[in-house]
Protein backbone atom coordinates (compact mmCIF):
# COMPACT_ATOMS: atom_id res chain seq x y z
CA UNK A 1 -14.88 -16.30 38.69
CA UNK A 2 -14.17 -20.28 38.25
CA UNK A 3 -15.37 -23.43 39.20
CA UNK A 4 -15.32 -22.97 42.69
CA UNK A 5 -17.47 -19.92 42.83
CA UNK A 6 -19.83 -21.59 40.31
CA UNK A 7 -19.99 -24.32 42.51
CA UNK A 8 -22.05 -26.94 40.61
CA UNK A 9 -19.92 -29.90 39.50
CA UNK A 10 -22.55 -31.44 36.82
CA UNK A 11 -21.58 -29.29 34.48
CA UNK A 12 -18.15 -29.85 34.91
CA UNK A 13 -16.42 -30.91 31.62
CA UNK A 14 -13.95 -33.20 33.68
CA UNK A 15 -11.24 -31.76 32.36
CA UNK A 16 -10.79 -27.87 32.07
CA UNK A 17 -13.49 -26.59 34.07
CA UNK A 18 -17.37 -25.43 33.55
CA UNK A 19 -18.85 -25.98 30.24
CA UNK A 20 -18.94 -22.30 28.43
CA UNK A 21 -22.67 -22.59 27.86
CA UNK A 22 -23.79 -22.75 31.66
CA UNK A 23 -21.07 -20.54 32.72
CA UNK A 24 -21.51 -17.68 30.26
CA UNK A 25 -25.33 -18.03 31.39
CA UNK A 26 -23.25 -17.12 34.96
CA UNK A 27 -21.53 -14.50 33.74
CA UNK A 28 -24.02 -12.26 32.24
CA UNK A 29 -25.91 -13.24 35.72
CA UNK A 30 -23.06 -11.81 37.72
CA UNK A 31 -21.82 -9.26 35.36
CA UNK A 32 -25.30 -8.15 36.18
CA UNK A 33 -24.30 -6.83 39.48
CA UNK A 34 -21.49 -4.80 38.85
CA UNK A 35 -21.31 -1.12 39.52
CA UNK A 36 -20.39 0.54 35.94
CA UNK A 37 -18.43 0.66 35.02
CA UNK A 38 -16.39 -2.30 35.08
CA UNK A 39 -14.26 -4.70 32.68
CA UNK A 40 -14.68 -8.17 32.61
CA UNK A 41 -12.98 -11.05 30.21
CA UNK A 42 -14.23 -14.46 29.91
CA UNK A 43 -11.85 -17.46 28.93
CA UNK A 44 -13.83 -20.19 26.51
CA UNK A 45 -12.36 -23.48 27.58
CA UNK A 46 -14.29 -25.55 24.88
CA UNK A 47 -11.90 -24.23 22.39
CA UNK A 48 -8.74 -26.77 23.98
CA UNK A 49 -7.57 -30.31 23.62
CA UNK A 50 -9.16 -32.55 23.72
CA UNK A 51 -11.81 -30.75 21.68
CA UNK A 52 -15.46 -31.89 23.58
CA UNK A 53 -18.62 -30.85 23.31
CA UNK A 54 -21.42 -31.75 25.76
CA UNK A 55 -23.41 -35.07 24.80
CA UNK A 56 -26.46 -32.77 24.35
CA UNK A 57 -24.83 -30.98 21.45
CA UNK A 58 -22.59 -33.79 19.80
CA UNK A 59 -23.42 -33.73 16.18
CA UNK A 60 -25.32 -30.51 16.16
CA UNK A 61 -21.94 -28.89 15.24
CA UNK A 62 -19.67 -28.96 11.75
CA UNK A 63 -16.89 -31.37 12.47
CA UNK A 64 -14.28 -29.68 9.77
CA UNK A 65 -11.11 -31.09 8.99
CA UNK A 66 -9.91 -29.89 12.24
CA UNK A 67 -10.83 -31.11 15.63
CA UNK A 68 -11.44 -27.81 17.74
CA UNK A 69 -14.10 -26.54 14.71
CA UNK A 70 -16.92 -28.47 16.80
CA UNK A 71 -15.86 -27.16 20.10
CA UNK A 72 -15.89 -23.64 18.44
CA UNK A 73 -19.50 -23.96 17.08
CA UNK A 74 -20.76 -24.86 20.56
CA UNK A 75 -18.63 -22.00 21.76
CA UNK A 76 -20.26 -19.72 19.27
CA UNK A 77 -23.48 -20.93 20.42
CA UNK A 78 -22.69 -20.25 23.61
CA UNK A 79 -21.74 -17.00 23.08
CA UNK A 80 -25.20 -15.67 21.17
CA UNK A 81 -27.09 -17.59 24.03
CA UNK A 82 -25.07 -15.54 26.38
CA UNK A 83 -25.53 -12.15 24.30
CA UNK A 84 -29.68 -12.63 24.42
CA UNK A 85 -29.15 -13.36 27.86
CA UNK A 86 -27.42 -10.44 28.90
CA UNK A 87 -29.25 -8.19 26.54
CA UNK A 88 -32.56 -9.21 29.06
CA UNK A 89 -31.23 -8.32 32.30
């Protein structure tokens, strides 16, 4: 699945793709639906130049002496958000 099956361009990162918070909330959605058993892998987009975040979560992340250590606390984020989600369904 991509941007055209998630089909909402606001939270488009205007780059890459979807943001990985409000697509992982898609994914455990879908995954949801699948016959098991099944595989599935997710690629985090967050985690390549030019190393965004969302304006709702700038600053809420370390910065680091690197650039992409922002990107991969909202990524992390978005991954235990996604983890409670799915755990629910």
């Amino acid at each position: 699945f991509g941007k055209n099956e998630y089909n909402n361009d606001a939270d488009f990162d205007g780059i890459w793709g979807i943001w990985d918070e409000p697509f992982l909330q898609f994914v455990a959605n879908k995954i949801n639906t699948f016959h098991q058993p099944f595989f599935a892998s997710f690629f985090s987009l967050s985690s390549h130049h030019p190393f965004k975040v969302p304006e709702k979560y700038q600053g809420k992340f370390p910065k680091g002496p690197l650039p992409v250590q922002e990107p991969i606390g909202y990524t992390d984020n978005a991954l235990r958000e996604f983890f409670a989600t799915a755990s629910k369904i």
